[in-house]
Protein backbone atom coordinates (compact mmCIF):
# COMPACT_ATOMS: atom_id res chain seq x y z
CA UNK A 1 -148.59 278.86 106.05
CA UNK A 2 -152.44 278.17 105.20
CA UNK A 3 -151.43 274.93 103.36
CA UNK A 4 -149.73 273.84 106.79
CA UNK A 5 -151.87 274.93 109.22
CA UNK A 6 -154.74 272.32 107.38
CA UNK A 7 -151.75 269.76 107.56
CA UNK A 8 -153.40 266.79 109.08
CA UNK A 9 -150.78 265.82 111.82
CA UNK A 10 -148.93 262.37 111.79
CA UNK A 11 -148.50 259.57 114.80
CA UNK A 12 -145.52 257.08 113.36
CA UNK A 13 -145.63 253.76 114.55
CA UNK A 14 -142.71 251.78 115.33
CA UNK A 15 -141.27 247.99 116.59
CA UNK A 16 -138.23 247.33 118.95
CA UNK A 17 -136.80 244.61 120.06
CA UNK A 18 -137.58 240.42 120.08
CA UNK A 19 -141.23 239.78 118.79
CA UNK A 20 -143.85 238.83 121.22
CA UNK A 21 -147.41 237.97 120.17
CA UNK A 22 -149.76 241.03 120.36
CA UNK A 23 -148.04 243.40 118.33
CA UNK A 24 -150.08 243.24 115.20
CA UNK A 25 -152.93 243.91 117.87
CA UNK A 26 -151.43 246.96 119.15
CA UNK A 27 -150.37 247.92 115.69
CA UNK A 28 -154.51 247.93 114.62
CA UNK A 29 -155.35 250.04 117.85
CA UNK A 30 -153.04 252.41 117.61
CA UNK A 31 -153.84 252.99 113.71
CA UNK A 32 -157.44 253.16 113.87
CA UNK A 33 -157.82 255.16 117.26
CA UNK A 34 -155.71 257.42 115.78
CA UNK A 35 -157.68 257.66 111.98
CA UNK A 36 -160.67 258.26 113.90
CA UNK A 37 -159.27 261.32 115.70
CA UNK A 38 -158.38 262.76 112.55
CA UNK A 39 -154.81 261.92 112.10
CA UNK A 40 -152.80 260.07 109.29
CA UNK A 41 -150.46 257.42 110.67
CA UNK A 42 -147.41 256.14 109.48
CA UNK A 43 -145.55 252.99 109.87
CA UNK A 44 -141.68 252.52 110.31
CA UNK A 45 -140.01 249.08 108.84
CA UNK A 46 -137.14 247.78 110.95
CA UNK A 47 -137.85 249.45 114.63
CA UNK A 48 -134.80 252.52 114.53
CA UNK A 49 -133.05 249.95 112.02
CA UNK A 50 -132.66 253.48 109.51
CA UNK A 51 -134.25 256.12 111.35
CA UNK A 52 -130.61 255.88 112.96
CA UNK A 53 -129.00 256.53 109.88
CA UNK A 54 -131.15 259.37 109.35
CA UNK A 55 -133.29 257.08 106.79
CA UNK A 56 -136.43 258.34 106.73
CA UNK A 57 -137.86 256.11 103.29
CA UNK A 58 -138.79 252.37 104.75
CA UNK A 59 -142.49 253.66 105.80
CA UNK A 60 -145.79 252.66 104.45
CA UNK A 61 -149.05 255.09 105.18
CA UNK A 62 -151.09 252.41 107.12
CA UNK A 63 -155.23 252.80 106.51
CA UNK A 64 -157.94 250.83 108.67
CA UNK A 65 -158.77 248.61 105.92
CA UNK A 66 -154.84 247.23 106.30
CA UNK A 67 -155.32 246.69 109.62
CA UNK A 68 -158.27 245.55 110.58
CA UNK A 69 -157.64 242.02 111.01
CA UNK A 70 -154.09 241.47 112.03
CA UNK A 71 -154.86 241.59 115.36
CA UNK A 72 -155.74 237.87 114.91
CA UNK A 73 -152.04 237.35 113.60
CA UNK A 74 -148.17 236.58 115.23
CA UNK A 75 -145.11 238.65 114.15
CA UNK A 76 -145.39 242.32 113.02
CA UNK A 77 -146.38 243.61 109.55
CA UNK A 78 -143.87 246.22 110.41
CA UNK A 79 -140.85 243.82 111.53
CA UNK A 80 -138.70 244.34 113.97
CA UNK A 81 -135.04 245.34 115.27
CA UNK A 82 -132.68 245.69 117.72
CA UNK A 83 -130.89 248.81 116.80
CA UNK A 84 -130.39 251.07 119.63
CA UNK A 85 -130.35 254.94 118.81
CA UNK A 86 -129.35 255.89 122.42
CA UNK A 87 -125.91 254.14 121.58
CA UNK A 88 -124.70 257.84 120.67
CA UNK A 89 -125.49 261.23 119.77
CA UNK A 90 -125.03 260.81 116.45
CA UNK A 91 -127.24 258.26 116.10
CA UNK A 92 -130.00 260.02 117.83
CA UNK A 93 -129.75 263.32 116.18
CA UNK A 94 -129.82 261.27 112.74
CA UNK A 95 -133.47 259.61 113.99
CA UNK A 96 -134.65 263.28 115.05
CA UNK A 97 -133.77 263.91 111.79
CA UNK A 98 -135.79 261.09 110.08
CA UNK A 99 -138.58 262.06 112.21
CA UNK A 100 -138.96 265.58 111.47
CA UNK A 101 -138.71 264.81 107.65
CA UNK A 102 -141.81 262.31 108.22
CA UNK A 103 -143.46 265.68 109.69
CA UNK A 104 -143.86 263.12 112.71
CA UNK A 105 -146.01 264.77 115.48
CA UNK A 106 -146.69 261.69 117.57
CA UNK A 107 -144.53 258.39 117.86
CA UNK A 108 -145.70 255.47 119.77
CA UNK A 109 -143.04 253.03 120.21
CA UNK A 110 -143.62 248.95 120.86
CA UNK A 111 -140.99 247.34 122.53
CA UNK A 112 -139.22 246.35 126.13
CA UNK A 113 -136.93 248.27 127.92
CA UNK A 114 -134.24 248.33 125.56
CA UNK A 115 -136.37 250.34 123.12
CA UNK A 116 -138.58 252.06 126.05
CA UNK A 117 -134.87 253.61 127.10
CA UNK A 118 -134.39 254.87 123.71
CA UNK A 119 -138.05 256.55 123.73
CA UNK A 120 -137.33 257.98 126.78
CA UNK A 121 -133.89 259.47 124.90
CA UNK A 122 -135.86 260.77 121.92
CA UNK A 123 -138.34 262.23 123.69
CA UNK A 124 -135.34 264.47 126.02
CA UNK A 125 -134.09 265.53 122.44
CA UNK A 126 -137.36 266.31 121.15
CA UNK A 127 -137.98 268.45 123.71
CA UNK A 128 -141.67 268.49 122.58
CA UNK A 129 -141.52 268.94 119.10
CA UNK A 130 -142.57 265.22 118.81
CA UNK A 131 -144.73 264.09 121.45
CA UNK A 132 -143.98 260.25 122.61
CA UNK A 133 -145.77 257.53 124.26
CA UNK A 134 -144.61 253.76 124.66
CA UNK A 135 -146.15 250.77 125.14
CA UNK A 136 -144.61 247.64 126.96
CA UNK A 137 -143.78 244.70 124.74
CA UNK A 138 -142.18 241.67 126.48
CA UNK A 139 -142.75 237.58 126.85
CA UNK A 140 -139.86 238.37 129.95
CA UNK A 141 -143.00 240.11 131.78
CA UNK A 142 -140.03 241.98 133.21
CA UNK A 143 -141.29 245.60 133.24
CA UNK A 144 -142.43 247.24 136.14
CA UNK A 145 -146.14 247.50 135.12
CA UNK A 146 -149.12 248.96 138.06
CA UNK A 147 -151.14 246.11 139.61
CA UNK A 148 -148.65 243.34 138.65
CA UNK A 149 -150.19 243.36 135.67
CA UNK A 150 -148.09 241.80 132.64
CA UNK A 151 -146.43 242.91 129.57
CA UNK A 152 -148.62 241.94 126.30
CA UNK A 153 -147.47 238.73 124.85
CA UNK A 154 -146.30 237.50 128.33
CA UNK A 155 -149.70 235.63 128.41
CA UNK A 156 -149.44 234.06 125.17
CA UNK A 157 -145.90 233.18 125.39
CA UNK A 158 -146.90 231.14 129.02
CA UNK A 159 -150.11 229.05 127.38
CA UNK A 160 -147.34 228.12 124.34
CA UNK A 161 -144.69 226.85 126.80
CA UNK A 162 -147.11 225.25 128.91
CA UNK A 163 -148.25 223.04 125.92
CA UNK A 164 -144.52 222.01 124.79
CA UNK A 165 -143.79 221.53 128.26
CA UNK A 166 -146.76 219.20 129.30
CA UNK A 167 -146.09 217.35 125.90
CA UNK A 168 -142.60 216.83 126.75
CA UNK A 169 -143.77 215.41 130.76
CA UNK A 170 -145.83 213.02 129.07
CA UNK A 171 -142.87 211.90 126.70
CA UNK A 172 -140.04 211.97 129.65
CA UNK A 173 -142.72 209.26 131.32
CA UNK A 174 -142.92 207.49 128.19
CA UNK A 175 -139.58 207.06 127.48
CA UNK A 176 -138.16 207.27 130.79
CA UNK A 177 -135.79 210.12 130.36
CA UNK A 178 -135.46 213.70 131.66
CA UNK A 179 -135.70 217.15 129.70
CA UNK A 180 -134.16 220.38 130.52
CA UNK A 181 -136.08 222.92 128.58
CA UNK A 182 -134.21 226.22 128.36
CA UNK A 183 -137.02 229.06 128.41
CA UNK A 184 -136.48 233.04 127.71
CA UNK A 185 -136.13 235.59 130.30
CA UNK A 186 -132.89 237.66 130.04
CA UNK A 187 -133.29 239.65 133.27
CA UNK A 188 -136.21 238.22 135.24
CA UNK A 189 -137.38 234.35 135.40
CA UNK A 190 -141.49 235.07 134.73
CA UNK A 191 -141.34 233.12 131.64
CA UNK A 192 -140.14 229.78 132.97
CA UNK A 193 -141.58 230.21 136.11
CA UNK A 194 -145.18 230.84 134.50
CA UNK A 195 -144.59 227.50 132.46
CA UNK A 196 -142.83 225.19 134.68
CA UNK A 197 -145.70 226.52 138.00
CA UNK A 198 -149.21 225.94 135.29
CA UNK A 199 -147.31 222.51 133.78
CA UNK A 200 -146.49 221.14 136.48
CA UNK A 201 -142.54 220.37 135.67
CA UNK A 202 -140.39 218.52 138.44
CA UNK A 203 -138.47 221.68 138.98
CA UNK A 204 -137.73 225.50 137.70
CA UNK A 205 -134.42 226.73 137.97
CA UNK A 206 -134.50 231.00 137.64
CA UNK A 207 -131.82 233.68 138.18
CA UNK A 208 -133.63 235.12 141.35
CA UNK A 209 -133.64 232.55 144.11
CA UNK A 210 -130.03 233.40 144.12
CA UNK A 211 -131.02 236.84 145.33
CA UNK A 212 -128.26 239.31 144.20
CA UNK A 213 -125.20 236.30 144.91
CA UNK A 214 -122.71 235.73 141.94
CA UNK A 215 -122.94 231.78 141.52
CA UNK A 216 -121.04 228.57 140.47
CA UNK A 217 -122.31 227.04 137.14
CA UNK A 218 -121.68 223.78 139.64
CA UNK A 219 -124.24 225.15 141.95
CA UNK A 220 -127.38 224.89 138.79
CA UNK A 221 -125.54 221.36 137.92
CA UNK A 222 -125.81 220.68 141.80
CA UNK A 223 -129.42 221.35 141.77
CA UNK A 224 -130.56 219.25 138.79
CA UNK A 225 -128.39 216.30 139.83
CA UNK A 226 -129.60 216.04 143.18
CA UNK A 227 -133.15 216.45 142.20
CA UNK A 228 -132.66 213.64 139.59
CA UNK A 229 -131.77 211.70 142.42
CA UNK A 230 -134.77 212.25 144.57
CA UNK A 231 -136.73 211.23 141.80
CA UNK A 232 -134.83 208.16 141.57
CA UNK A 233 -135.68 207.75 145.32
CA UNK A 234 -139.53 208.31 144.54
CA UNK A 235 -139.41 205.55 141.32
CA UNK A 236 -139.32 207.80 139.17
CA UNK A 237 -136.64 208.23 136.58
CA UNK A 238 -137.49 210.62 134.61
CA UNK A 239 -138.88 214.40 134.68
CA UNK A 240 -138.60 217.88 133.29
CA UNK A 241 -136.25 220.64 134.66
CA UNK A 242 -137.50 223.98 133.23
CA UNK A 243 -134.07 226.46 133.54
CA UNK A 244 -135.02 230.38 132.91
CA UNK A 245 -132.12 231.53 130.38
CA UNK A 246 -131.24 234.36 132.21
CA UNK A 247 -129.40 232.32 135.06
CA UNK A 248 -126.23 232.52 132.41
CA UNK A 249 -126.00 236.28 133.79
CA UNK A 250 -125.63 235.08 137.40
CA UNK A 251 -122.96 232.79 136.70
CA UNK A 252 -119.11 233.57 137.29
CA UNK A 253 -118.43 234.71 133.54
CA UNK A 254 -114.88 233.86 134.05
CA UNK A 255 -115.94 230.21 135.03
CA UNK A 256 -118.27 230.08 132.09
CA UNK A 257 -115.48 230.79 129.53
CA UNK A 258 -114.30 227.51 130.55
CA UNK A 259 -116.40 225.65 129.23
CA UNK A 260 -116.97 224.70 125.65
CA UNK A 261 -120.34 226.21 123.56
CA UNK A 262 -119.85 229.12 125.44
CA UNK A 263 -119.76 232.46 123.49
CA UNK A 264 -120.29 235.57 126.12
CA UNK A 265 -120.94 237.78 122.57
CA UNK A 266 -123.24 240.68 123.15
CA UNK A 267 -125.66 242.64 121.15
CA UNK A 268 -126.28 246.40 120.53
CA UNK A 269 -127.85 247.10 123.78
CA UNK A 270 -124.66 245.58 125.48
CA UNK A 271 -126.79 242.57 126.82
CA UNK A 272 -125.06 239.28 126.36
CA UNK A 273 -126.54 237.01 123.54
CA UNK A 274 -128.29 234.43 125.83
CA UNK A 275 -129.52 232.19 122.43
CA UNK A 276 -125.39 231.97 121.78
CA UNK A 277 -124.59 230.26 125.23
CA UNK A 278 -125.97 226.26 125.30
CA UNK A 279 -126.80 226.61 128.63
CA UNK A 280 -129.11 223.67 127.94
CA UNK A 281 -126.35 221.71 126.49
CA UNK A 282 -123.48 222.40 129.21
CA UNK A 283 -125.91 221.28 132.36
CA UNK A 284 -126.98 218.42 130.06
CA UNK A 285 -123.50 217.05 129.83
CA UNK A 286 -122.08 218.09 133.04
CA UNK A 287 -124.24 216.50 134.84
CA UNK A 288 -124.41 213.13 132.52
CA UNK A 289 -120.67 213.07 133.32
CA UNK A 290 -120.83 212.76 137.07
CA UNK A 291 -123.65 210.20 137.04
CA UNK A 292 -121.40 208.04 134.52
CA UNK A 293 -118.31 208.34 136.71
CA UNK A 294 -120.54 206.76 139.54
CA UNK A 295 -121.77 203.86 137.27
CA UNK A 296 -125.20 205.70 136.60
CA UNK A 297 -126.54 206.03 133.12
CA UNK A 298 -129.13 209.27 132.79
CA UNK A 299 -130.95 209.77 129.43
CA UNK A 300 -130.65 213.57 129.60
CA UNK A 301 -132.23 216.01 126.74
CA UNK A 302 -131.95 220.01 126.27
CA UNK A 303 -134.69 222.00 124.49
CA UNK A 304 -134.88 225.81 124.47
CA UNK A 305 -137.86 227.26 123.99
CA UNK A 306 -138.50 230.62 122.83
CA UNK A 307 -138.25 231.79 119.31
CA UNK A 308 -141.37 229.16 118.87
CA UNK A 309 -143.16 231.47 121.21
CA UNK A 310 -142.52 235.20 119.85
CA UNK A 311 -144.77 234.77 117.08
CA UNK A 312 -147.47 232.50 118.04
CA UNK A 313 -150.69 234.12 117.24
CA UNK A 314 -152.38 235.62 120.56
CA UNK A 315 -154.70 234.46 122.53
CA UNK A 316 -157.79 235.78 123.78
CA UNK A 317 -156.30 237.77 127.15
CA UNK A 318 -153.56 239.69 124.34
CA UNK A 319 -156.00 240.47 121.69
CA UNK A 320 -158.36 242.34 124.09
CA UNK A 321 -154.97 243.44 126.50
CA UNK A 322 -153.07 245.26 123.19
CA UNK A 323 -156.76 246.92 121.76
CA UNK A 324 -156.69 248.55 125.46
CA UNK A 325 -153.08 249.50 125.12
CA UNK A 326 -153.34 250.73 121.64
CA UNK A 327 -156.28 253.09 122.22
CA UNK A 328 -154.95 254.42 125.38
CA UNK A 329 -151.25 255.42 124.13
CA UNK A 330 -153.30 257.46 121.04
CA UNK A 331 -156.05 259.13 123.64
CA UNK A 332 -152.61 259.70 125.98
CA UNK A 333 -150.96 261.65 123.54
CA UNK A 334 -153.96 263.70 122.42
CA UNK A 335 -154.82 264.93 125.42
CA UNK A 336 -151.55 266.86 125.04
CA UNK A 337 -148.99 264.70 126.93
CA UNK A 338 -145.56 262.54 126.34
CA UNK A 339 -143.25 260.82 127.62
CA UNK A 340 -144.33 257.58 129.56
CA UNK A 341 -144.84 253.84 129.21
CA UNK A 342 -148.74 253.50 128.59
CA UNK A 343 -150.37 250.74 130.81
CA UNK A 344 -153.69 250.05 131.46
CA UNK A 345 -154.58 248.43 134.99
CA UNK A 346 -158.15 247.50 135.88
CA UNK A 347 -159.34 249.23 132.91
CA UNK A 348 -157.84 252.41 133.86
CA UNK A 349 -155.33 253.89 131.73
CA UNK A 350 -152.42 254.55 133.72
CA UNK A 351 -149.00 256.37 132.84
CA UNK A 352 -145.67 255.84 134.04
CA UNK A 353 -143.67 258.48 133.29
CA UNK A 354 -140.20 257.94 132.29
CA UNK A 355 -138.43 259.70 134.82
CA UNK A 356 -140.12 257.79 137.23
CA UNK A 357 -138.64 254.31 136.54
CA UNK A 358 -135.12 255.12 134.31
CA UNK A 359 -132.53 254.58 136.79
CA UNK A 360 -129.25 255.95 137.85
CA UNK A 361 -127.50 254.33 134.47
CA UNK A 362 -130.45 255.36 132.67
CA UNK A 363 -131.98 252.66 131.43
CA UNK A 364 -135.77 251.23 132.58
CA UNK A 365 -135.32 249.24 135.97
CA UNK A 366 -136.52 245.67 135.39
CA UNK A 367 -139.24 243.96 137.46
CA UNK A 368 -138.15 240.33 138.94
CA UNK A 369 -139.78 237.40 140.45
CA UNK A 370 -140.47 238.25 143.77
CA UNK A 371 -138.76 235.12 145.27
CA UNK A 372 -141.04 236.12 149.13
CA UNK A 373 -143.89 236.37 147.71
CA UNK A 374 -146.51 233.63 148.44
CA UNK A 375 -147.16 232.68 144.82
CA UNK A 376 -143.33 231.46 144.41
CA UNK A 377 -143.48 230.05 147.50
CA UNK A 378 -146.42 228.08 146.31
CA UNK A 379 -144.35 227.04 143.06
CA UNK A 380 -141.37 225.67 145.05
CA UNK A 381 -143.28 223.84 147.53
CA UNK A 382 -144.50 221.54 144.41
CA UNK A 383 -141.10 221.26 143.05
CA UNK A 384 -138.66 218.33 143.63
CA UNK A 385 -135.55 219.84 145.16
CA UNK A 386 -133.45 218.61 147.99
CA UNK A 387 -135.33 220.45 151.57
CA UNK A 388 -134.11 220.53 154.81
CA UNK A 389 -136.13 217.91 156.19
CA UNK A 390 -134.51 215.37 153.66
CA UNK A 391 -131.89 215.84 156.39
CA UNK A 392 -133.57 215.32 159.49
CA UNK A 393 -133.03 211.45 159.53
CA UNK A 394 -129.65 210.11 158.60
CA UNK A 395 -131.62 206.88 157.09
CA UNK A 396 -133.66 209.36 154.38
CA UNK A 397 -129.61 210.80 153.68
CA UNK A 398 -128.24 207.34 153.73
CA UNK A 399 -131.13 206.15 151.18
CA UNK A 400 -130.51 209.20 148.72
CA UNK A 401 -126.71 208.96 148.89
CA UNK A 402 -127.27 205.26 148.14
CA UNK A 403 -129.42 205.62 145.20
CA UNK A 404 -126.47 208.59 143.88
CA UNK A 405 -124.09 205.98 144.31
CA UNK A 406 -122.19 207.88 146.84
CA UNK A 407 -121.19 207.93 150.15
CA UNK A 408 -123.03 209.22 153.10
CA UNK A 409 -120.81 211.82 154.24
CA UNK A 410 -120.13 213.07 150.71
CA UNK A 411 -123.56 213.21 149.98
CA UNK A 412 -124.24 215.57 152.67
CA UNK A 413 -120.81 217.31 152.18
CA UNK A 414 -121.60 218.34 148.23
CA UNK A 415 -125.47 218.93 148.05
CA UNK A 416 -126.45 220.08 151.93
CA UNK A 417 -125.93 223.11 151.10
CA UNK A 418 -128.64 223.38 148.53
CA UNK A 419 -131.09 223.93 151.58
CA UNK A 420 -129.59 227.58 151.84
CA UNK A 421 -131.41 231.04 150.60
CA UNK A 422 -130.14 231.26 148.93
CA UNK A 423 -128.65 228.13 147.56
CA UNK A 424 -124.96 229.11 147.66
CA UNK A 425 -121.84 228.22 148.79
């Protein structure tokens, strides 16, 4: 009883979920806030990859000399996975297990909602035996942070895109061809909204602007085509369309089987697997196809971008952003408290507890583009899309049909409308 009651007590450290850049900063935070209080911290491989199993032997005792430079660094030194625990109780039980054989005290867990639901699940079961704290990892930006403030990585992940993206406007001028660049963003469209807005691109596509409407995979084909046109009309052939991934989950999935390169596989969390479905590819010929039955040849390229952007090394705003983090989950759970997302919000640290924000199907809700809100409004009035004033002379219709190769009257018939909120049938 002496030898335990001298028992320094441990905070484990685990990963969940995609990478994002920051992690290795929170990782450093977390570790030395947490040596300097007098603890000894441990670090779990592989997220809940074997905790899960009830593995409790892929750790490594972490020390500030291992740490105190990988802030500067992408990926994490402790990997990552996708495993979720809350898929049963069996599977939860078996990482209470783990934990208690690690003589686990504190946990802080890194991740997005995925693994902030399974933190929230672990900390029910623990019932306070293990005290736990999370802290929001996302590029999506897509959880419901204080202040509008972002998810760490989320500013990293932008400035990347925005450099591949402005790259690829000066090459679609060049060459005289267009680029649909696929960006990540399962549930919300920050991500390609954040790139396409700072770059500049001819026009974002994300899931929101269709509000809470089921669409037509012809409706996104509807949109590019038509804009391709007005650019046409402007001398212009050529641009980038920026298309947020996550407008795969708004489309009819019956309709989608249809087509080829499709693949509606999901992963452990039951989300579908957005990399399997060419979303870039099936616009890019779809809408080549109806500009070559009109006689109209379109140089059309797909890029997604994402996976070059989870482990680019942080910049400045995510280095200083995940120190903050870091050393207010450790002071959080010190002070004798658990269970909440850790944020920080004008330099105030600021918990959300997870009760608060796990909804009816208990999982974390997510935060979406606000498609009111002034700054969107901003972003679409520098976008070329089709308006309603491109209707208020029959001449400007006339000239646009014209340049489509189409008639008048089926111009206005197919893409009029696009001028809807949303833009639906």
């Amino acid at each position: 009883m002496k030898e335990d009651h001298y028992r320094k007590k441990t905070l484990a450290i685990l990963v969940g979920g995609g990478p994002a850049p920051g992690i290795n900063g929170v990782i450093r935070s977390v570790t030395i806030e947490a040596i300097n209080s007098g603890l000894s911290v441990t670090g779990i491989y592989d997220g809940f990859e074997y905790l899960s199993k009830g593995d409790s032997s892929h750790t490594r005792e972490l020390r500030i000399d291992d740490v105190s430079r990988i802030h500067f660094d992408g990926g994490s030194i402790l990997h990552t996975s996708r495993v979720n625990p809350a898929k049963s109780k069996e599977m939860l039980d078996a990482t209470l297990k783990a934990l208690t054989q690690l003589s686990v005290d504190y946990l802080v867990t890194i991740g997005g909602d995925d693994t902030a639901t399974s933190a929230y699940k672990i900390d029910e079961l623990a019932k306070g035996q293990i005290q736990v704290a999370h802290i929001p990892k996302t590029i999506d930006n897509d959880l419901p942070l204080p202040g509008n403030m972002p998810t760490f990585g989320y500013q990293t992940a932008r400035d990347f895109g925005f450099h591949i993206v402005q790259s690829l406007m000066v090459d679609a001028a060049t060459t005289r061809r267009w680029y649909y660049v696929i960006s990540m963003g399962r549930k919300a469209g920050h991500l390609a909204l954040g790139i396409g807005k700072s770059a500049g691109a001819t026009l974002t596509i994300i899931g929101e602007e269709f509000r809470d409407r089921t669409i037509s995979f012809e409706t996104v084909c509807d949109i590019l085509e038509v804009s391709i046109i007005k650019r046409m009309a402007l001398g212009n052939p050529y641009g980038v369309a920026v298309l947020a991934e996550g407008i795969i989950t708004r489309i009819d999935q019956e309709e989608l089987k249809q087509h080829p390169y499709v693949n509606l596989e999901k992963d452990l969390h039951g989300n579908i697997r957005l990399s399997e479905i060419d979303i870039g590819r099936i616009t890019k010929d779809e809408v080549r196809r109806r500009f070559r039955e009109r006689g109209i040849n379109v140089t059309i390229v797909n890029k997604d971008i994402g996976y070059e952007l989870r482990c680019a090394a942080p910049n400045p705003f995510d280095c200083e952003y995940t120190q903050d983090l870091g050393y207010a989950a450790v002071r959080y759970l010190l002070e004798g408290n658990s269970g909440a997302i850790v944020t920080v919000d004008k330099g105030q640290l600021i918990p959300i507890k997870f009760k608060d924000i796990i909804s009816e199907k208990g999982k974390i809700e997510t935060r979406e583009v606000d498609v009111d809100s002034d700054s969107y409004q901003v972003a679409r009035k520098y976008m070329i899309r089709l308006e309603a004033n491109d209707f208020d002379e029959i001449k400007n219709v006339a000239r646009l049909a014209l340049i489509g190769n189409m008639k008048t009257e089926e111009f206005i018939a197919k893409f009029k409308y696009l001028i809807n909120d949303p833009p639906v049938k």
